[in-house]
PDB file of N, CA and C in Angstrom:
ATOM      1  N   UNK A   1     -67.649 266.850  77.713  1.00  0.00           N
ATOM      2  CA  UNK A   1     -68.447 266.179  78.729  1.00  0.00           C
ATOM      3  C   UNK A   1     -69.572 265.409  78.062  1.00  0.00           C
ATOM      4  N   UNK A   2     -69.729 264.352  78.494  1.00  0.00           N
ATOM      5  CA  UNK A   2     -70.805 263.374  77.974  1.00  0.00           C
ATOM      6  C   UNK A   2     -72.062 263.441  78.466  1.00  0.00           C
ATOM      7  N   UNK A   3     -73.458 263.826  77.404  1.00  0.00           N
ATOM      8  CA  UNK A   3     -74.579 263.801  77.652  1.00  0.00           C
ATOM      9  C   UNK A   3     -75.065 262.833  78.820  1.00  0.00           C
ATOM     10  N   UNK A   4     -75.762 263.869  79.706  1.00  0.00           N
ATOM     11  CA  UNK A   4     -76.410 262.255  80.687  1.00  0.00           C
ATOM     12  C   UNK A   4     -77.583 261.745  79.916  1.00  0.00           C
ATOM     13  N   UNK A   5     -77.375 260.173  80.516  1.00  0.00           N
ATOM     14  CA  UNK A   5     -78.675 259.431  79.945  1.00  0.00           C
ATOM     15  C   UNK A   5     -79.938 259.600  80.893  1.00  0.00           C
ATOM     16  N   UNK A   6     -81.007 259.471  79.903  1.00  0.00           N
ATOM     17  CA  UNK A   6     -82.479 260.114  80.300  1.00  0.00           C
ATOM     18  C   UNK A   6     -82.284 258.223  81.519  1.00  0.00           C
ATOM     19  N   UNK A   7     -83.848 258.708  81.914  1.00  0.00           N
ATOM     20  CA  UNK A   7     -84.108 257.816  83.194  1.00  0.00           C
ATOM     21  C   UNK A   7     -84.414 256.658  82.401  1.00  0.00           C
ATOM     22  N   UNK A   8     -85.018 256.744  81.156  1.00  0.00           N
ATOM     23  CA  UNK A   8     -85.735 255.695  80.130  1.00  0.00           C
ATOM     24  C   UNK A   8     -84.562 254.708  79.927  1.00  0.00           C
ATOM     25  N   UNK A   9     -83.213 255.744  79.596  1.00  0.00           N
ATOM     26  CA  UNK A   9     -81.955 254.547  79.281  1.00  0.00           C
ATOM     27  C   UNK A   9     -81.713 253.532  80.480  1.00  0.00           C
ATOM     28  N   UNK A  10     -81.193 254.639  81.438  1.00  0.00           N
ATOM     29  CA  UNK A  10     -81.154 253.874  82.329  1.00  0.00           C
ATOM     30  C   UNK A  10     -81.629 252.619  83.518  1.00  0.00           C
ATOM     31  N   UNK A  11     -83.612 252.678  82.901  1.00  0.00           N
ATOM     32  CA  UNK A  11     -84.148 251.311  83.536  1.00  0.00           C
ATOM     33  C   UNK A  11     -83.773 250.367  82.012  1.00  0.00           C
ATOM     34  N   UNK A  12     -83.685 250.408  81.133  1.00  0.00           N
ATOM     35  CA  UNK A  12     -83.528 249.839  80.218  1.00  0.00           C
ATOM     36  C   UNK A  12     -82.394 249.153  80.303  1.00  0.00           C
ATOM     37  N   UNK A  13     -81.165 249.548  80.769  1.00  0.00           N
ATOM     38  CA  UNK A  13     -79.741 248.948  80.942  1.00  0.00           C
ATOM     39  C   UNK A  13     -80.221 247.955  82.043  1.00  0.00           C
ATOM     40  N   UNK A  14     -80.466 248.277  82.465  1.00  0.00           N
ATOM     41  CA  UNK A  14     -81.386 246.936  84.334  1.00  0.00           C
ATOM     42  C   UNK A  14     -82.269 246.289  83.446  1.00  0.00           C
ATOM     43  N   UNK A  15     -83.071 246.652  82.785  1.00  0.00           N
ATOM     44  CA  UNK A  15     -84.272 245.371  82.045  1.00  0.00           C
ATOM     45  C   UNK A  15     -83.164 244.667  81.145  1.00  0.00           C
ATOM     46  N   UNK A  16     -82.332 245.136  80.781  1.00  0.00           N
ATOM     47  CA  UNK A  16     -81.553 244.534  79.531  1.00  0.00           C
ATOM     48  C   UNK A  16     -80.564 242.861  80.383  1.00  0.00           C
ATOM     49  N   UNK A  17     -80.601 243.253  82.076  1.00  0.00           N
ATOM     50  CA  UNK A  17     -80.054 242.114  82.297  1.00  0.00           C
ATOM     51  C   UNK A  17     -80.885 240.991  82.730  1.00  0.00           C
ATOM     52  N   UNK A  18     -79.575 239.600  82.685  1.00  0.00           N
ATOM     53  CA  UNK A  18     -80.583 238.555  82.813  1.00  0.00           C
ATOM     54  C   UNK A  18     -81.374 238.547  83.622  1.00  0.00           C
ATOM     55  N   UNK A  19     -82.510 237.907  83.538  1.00  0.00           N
ATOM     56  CA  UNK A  19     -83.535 237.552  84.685  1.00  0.00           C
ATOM     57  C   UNK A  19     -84.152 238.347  85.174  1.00  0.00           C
ATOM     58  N   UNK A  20     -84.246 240.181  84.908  1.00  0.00           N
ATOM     59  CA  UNK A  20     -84.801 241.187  85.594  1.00  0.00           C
ATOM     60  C   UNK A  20     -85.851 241.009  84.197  1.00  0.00           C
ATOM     61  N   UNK A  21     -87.515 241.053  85.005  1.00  0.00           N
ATOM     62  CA  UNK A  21     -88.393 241.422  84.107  1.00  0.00           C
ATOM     63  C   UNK A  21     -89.630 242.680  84.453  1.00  0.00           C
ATOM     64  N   UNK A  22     -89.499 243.942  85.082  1.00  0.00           N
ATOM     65  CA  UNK A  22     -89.569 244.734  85.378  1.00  0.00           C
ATOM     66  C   UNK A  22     -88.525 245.628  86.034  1.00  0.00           C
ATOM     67  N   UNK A  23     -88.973 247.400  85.758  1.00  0.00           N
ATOM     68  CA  UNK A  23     -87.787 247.971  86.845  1.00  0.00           C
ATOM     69  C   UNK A  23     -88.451 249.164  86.501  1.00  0.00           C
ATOM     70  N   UNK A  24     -88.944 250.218  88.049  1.00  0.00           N
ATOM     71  CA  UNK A  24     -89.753 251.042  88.061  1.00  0.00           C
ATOM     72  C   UNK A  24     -89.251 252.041  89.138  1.00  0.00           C
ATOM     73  N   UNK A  25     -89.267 253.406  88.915  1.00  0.00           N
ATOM     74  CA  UNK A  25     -89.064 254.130  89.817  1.00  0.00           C
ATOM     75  C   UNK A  25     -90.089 254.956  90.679  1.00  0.00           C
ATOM     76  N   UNK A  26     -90.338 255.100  92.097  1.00  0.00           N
ATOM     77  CA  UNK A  26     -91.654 255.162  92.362  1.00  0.00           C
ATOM     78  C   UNK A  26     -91.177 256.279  93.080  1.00  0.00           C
ATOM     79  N   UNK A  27     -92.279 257.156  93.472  1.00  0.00           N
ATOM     80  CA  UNK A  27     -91.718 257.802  94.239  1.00  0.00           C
ATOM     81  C   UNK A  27     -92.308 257.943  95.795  1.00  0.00           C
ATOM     82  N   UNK A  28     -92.099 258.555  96.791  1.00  0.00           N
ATOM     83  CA  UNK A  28     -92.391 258.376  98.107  1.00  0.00           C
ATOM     84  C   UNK A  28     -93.716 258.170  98.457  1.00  0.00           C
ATOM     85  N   UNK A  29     -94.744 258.910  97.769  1.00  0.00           N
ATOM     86  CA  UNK A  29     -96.056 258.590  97.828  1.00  0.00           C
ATOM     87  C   UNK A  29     -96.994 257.479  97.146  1.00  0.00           C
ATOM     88  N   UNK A  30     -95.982 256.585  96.519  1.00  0.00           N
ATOM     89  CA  UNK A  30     -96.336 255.421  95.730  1.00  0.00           C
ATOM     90  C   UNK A  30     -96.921 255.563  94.571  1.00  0.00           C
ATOM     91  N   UNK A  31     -96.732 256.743  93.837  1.00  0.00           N
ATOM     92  CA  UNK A  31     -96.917 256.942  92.442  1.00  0.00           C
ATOM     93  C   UNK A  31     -95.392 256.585  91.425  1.00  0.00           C
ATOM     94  N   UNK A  32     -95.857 255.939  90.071  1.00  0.00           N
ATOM     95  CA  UNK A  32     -94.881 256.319  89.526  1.00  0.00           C
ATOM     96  C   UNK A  32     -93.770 257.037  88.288  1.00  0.00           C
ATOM     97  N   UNK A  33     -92.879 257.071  88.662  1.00  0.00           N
ATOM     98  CA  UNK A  33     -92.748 258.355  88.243  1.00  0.00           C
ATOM     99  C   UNK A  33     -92.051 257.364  86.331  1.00  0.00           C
ATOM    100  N   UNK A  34     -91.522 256.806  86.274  1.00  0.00           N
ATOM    101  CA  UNK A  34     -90.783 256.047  84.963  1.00  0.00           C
ATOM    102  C   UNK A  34     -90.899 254.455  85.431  1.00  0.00           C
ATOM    103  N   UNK A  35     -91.062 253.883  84.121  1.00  0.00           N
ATOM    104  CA  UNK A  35     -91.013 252.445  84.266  1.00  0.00           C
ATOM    105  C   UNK A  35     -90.628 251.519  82.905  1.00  0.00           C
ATOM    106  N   UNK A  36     -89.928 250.291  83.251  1.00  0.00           N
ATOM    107  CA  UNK A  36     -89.842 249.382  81.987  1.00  0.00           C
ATOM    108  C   UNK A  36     -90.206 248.343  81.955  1.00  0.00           C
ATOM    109  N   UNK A  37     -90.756 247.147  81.133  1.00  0.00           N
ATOM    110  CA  UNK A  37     -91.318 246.193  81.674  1.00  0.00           C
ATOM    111  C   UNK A  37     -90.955 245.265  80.529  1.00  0.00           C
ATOM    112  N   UNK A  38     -90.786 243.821  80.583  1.00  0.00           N
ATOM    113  CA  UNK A  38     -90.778 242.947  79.704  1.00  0.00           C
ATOM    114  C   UNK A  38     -92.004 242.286  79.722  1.00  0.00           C
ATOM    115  N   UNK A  39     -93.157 242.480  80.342  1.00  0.00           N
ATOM    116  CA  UNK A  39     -94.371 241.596  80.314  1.00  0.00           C
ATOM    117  C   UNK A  39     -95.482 242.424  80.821  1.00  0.00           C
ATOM    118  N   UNK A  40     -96.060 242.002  81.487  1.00  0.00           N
ATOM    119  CA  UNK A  40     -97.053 242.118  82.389  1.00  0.00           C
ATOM    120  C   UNK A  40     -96.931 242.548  83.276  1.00  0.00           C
ATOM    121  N   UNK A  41     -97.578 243.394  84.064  1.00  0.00           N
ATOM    122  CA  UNK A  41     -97.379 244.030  85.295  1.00  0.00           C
ATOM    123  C   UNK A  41     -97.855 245.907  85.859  1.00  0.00           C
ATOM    124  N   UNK A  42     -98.615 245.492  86.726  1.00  0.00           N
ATOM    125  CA  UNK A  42     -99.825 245.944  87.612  1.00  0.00           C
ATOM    126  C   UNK A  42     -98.701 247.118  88.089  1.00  0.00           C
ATOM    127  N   UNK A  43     -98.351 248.425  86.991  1.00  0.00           N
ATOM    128  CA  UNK A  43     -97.484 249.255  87.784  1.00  0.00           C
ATOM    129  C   UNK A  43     -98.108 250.091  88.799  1.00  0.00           C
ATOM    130  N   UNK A  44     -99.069 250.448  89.391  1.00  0.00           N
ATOM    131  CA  UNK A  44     -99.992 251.198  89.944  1.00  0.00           C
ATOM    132  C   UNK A  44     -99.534 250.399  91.410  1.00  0.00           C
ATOM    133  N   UNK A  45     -99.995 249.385  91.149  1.00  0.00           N
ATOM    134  CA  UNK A  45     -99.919 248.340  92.704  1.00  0.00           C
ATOM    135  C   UNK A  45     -98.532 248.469  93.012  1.00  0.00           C
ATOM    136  N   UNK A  46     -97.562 247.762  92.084  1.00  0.00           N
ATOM    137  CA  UNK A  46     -96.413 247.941  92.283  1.00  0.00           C
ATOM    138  C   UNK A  46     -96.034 249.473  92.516  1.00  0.00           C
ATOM    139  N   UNK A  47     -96.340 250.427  92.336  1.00  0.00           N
ATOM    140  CA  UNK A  47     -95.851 251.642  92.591  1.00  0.00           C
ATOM    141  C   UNK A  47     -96.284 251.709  94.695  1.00  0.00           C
ATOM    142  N   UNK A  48     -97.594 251.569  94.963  1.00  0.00           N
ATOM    143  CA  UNK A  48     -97.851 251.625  96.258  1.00  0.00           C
ATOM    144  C   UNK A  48     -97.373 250.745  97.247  1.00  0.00           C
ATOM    145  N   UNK A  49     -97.013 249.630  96.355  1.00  0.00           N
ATOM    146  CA  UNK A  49     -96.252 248.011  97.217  1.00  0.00           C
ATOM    147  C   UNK A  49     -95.214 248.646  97.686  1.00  0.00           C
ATOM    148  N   UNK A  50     -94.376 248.908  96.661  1.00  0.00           N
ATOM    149  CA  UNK A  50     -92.612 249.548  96.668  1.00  0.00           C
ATOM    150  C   UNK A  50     -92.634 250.590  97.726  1.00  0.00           C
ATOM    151  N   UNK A  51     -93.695 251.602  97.577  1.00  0.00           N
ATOM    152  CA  UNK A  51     -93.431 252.860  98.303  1.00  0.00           C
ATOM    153  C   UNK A  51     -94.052 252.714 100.128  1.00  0.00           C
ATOM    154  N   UNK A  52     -94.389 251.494 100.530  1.00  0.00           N
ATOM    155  CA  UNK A  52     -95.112 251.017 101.651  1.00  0.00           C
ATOM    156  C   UNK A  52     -93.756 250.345 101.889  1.00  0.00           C
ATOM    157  N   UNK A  53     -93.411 249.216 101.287  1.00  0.00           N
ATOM    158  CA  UNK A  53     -92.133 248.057 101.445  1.00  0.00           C
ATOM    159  C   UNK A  53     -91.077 248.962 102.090  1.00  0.00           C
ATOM    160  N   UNK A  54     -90.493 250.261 101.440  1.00  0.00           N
ATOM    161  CA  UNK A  54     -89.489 250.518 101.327  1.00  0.00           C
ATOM    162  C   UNK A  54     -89.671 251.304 102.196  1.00  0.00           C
ATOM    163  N   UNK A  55     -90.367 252.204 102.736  1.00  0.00           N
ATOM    164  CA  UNK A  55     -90.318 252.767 103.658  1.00  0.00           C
ATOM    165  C   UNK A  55     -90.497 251.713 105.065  1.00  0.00           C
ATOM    166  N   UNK A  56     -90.735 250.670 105.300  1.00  0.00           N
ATOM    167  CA  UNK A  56     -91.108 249.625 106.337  1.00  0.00           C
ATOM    168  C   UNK A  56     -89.781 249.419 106.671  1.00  0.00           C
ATOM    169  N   UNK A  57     -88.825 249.202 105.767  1.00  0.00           N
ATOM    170  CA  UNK A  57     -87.238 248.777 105.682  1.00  0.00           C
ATOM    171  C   UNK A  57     -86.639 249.763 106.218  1.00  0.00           C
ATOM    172  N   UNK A  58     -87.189 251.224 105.831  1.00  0.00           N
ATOM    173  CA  UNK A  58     -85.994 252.311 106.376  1.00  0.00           C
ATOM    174  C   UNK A  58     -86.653 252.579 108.325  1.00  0.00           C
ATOM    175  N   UNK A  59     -87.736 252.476 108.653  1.00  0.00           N
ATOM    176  CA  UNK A  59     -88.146 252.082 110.042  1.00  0.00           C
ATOM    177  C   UNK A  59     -86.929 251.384 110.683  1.00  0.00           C
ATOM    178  N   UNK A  60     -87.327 250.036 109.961  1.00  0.00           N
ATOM    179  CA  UNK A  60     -86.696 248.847 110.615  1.00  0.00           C
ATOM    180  C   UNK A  60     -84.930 249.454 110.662  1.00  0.00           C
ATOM    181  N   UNK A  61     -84.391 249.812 109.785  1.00  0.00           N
ATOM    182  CA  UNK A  61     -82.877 250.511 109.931  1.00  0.00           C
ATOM    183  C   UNK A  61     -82.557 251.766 110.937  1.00  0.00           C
ATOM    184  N   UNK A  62     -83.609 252.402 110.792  1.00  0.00           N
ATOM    185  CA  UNK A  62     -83.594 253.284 111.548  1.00  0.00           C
ATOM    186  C   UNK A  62     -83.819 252.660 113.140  1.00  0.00           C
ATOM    187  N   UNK A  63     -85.124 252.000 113.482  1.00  0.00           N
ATOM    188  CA  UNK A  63     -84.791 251.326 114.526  1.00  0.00           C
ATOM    189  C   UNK A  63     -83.516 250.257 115.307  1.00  0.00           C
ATOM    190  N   UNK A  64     -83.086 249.686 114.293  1.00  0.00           N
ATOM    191  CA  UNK A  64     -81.823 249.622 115.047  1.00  0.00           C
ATOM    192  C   UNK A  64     -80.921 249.785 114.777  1.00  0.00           C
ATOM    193  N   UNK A  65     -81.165 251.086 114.588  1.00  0.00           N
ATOM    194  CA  UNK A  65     -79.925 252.151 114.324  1.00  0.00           C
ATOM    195  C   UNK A  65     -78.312 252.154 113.773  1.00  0.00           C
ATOM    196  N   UNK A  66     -79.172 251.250 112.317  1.00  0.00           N
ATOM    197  CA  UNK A  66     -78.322 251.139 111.718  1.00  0.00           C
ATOM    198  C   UNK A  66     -77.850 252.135 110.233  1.00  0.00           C
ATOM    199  N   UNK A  67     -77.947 253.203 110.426  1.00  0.00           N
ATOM    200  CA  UNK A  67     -77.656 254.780 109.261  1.00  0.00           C
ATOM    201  C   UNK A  67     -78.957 254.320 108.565  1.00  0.00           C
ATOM    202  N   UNK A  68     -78.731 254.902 107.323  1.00  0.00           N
ATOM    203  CA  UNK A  68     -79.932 255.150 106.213  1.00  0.00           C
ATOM    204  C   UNK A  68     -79.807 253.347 105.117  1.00  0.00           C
ATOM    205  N   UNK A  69     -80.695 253.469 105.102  1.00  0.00           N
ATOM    206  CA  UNK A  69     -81.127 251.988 104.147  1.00  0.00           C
ATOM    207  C   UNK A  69     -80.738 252.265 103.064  1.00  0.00           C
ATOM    208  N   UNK A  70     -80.040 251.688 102.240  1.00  0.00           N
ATOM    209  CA  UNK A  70     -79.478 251.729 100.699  1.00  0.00           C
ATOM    210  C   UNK A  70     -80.057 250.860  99.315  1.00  0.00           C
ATOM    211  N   UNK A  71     -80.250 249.592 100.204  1.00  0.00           N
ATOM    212  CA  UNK A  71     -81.090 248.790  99.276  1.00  0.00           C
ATOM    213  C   UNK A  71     -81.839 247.762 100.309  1.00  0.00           C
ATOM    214  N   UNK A  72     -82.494 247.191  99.827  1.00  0.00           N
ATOM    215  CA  UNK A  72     -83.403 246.045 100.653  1.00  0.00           C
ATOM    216  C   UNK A  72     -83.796 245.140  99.374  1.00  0.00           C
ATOM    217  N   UNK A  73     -84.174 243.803  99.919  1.00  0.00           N
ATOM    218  CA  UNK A  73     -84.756 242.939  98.793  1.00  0.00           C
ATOM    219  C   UNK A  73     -85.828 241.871  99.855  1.00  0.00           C
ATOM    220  N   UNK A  74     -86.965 241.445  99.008  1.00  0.00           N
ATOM    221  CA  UNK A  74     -87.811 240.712  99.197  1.00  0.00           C
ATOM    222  C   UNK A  74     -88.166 239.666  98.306  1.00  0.00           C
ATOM    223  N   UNK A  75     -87.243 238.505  98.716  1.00  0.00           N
ATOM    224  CA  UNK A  75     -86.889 237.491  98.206  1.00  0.00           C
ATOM    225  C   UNK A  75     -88.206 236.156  98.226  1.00  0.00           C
ATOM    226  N   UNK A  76     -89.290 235.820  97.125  1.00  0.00           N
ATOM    227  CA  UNK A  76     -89.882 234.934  96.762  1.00  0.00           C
ATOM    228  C   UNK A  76     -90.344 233.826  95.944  1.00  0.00           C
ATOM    229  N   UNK A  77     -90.905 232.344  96.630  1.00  0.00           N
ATOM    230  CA  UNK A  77     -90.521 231.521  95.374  1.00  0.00           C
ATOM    231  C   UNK A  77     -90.659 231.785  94.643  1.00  0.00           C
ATOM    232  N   UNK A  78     -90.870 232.530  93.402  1.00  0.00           N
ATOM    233  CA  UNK A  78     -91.166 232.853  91.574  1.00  0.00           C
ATOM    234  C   UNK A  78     -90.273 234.032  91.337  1.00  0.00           C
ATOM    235  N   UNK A  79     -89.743 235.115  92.390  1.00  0.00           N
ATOM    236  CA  UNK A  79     -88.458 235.725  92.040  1.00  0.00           C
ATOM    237  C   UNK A  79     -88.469 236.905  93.136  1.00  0.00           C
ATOM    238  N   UNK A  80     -87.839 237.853  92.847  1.00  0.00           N
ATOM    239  CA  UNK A  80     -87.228 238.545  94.134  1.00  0.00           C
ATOM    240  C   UNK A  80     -87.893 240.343  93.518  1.00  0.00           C
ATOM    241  N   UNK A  81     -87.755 241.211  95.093  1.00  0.00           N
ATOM    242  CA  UNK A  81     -87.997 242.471  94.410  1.00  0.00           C
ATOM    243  C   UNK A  81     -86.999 242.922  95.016  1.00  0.00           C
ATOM    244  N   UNK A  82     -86.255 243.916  94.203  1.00  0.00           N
ATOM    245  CA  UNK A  82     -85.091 244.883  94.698  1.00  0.00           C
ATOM    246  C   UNK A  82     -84.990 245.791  94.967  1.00  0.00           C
ATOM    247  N   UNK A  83     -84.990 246.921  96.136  1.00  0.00           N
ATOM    248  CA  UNK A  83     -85.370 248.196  96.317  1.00  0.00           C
ATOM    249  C   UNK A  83     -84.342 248.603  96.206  1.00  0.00           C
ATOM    250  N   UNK A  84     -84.012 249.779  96.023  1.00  0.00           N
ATOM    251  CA  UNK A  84     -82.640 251.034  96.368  1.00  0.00           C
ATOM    252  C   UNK A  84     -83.257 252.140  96.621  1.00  0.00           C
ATOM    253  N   UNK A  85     -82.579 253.191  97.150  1.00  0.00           N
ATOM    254  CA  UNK A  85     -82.674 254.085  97.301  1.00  0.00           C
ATOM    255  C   UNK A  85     -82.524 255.128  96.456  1.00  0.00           C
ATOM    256  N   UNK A  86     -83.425 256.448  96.023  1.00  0.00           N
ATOM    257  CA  UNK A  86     -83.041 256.803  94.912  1.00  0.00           C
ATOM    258  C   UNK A  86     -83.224 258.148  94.721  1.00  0.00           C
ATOM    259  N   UNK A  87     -82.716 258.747  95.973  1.00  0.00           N
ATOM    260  CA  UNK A  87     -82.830 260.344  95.972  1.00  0.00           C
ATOM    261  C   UNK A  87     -84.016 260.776  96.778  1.00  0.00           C
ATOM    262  N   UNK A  88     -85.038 260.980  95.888  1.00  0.00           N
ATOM    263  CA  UNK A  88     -86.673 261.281  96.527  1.00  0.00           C
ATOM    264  C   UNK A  88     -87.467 260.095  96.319  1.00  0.00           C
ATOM    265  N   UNK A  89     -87.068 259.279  95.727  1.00  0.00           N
ATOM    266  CA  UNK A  89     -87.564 258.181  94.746  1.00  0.00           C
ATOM    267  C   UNK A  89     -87.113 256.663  95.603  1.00  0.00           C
ATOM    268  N   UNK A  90     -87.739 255.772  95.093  1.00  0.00           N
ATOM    269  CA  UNK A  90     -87.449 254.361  95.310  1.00  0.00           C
ATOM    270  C   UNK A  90     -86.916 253.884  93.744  1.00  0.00           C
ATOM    271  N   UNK A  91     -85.914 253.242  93.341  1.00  0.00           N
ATOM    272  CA  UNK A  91     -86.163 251.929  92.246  1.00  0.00           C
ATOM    273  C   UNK A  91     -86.396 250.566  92.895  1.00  0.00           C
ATOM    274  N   UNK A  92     -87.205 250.183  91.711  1.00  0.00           N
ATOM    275  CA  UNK A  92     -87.789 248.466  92.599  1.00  0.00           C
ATOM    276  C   UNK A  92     -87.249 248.128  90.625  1.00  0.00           C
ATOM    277  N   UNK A  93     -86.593 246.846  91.429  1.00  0.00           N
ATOM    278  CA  UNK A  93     -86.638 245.663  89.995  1.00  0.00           C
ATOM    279  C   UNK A  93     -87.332 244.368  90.848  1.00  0.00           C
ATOM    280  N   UNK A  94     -87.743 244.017  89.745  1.00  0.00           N
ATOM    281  CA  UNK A  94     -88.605 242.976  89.689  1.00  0.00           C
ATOM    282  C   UNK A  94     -87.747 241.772  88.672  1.00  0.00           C
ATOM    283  N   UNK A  95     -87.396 240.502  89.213  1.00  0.00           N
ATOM    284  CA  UNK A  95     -86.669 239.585  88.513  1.00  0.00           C
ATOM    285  C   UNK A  95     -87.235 237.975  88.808  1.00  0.00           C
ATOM    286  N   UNK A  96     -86.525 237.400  88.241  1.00  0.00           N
ATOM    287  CA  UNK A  96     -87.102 235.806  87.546  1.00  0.00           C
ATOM    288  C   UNK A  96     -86.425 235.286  88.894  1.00  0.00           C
ATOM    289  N   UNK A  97     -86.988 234.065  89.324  1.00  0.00           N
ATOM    290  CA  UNK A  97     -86.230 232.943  90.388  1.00  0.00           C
ATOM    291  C   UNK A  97     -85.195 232.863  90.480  1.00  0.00           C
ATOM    292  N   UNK A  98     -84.358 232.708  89.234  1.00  0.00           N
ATOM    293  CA  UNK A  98     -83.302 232.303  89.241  1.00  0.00           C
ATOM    294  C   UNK A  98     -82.257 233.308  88.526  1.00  0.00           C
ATOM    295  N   UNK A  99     -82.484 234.619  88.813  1.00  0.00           N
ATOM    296  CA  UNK A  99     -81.801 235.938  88.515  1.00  0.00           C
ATOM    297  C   UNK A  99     -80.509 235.929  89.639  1.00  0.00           C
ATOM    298  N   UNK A 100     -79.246 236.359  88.580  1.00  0.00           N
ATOM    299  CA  UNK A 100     -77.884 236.368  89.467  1.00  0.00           C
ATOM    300  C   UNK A 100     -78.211 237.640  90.069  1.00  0.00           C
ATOM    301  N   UNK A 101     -78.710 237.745  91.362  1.00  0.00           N
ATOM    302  CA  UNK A 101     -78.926 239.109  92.247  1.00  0.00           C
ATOM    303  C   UNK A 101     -77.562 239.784  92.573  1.00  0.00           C
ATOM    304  N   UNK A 102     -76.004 239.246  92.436  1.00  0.00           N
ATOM    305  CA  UNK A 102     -75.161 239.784  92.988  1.00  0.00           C
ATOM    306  C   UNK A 102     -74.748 240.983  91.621  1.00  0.00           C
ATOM    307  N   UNK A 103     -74.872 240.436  90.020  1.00  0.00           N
ATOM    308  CA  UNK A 103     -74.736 241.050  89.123  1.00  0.00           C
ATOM    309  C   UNK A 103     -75.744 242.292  89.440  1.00  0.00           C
ATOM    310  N   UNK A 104     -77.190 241.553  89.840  1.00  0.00           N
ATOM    311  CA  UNK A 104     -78.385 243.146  89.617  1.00  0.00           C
ATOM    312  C   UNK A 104     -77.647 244.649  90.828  1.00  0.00           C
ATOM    313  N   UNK A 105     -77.800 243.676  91.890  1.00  0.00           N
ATOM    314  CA  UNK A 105     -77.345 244.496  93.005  1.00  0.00           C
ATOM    315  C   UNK A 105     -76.347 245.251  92.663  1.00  0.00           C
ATOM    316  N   UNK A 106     -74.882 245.049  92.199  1.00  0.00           N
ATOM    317  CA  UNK A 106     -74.031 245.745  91.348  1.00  0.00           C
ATOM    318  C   UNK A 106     -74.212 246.844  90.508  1.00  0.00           C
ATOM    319  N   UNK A 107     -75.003 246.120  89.972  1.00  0.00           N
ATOM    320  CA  UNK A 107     -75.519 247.029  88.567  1.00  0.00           C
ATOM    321  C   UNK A 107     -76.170 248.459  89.393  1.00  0.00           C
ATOM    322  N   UNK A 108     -77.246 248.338  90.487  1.00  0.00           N
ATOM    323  CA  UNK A 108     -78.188 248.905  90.952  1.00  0.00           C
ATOM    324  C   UNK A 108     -77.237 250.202  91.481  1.00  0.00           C
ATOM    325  N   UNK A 109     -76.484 249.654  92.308  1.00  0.00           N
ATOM    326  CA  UNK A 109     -75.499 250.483  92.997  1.00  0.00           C
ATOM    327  C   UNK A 109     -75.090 251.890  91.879  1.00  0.00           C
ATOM    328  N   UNK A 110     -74.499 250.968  90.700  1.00  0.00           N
ATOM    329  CA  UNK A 110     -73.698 251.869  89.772  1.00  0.00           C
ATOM    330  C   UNK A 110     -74.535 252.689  89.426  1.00  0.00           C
ATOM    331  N   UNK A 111     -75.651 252.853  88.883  1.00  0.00           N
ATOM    332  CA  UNK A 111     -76.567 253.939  88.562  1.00  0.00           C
ATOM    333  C   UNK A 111     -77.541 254.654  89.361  1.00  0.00           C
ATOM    334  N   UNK A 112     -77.883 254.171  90.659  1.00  0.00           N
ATOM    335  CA  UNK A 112     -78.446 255.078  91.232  1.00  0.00           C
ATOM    336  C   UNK A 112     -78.266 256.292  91.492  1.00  0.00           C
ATOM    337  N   UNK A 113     -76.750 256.778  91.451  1.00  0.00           N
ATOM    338  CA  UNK A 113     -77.135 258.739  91.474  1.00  0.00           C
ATOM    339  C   UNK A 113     -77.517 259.105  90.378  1.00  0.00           C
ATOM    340  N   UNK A 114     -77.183 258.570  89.062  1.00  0.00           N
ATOM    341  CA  UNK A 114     -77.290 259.052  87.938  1.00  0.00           C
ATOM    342  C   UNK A 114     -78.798 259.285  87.443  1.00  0.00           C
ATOM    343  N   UNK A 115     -79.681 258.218  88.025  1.00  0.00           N
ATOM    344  CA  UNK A 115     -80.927 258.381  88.205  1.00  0.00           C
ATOM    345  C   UNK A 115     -81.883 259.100  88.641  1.00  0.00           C
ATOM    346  N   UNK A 116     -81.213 259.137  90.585  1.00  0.00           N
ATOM    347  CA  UNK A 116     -81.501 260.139  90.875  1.00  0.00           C
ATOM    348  C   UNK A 116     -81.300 261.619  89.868  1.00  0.00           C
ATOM    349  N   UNK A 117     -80.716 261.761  89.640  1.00  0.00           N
ATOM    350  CA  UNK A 117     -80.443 263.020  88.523  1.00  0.00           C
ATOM    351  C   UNK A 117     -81.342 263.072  87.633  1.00  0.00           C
ATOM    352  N   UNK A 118     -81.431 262.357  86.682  1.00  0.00           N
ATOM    353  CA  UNK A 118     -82.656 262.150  85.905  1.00  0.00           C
ATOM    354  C   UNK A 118     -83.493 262.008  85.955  1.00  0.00           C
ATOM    355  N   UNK A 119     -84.273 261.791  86.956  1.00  0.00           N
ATOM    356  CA  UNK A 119     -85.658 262.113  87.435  1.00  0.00           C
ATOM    357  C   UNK A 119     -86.098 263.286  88.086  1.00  0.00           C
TER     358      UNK A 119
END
């Protein structure tokens, strides 16, 4: 059986693709818990943004009663933020304008239990 990868690998495989230049896992109270970053960036804020955002999204699903929220995104001119769902946890990536979101979203999908686990 193959070692699982720590949480560190796994935002690292998401920073490693194009156009993502942050990716942070927060958890429900807007602290956070692991993070990776290619630049700059205010993880504190971003930890309380994500954990406000993402819970606003699971309201809104829940209100019209559509099951549990899986991912959400908040799409702006200079680039997009990506939520998922992540056990107890949120992941948020943070990406460039012109980031192929159908590759991230993919990607996001594939590792979120594994994450969950590792955290």
């Amino acid at each position: 059986m193959a070692a699982a990868r720590s949480a560190k690998k796994i935002l690292n495989s998401l920073l490693n693709l194009q156009g993502v230049n942050a990716v942070t896992v927060v958890g429900r109270d807007g602290f956070v818990i692991e993070s990776e970053t290619s630049g700059e960036t205010d993880l504190d804020a971003l930890g309380a943004i994500v954990s406000t955002g993402y819970g606003a999204s699971e309201v809104m699903a829940s209100e019209m009663e559509l099951g549990s929220l899986s991912q959400t995104m908040i799409e702006c001119e200079s680039g997009k933020i990506l939520m998922a769902d992540c056990g107890d946890a949120v992941l948020a990536v943070i990406t460039e304008e012109d980031a192929i979101i159908g590759n991230i979203r993919h990607n996001i999908a594939k590792v979120v239990d594994e994450l969950a686990e590792a955290i």
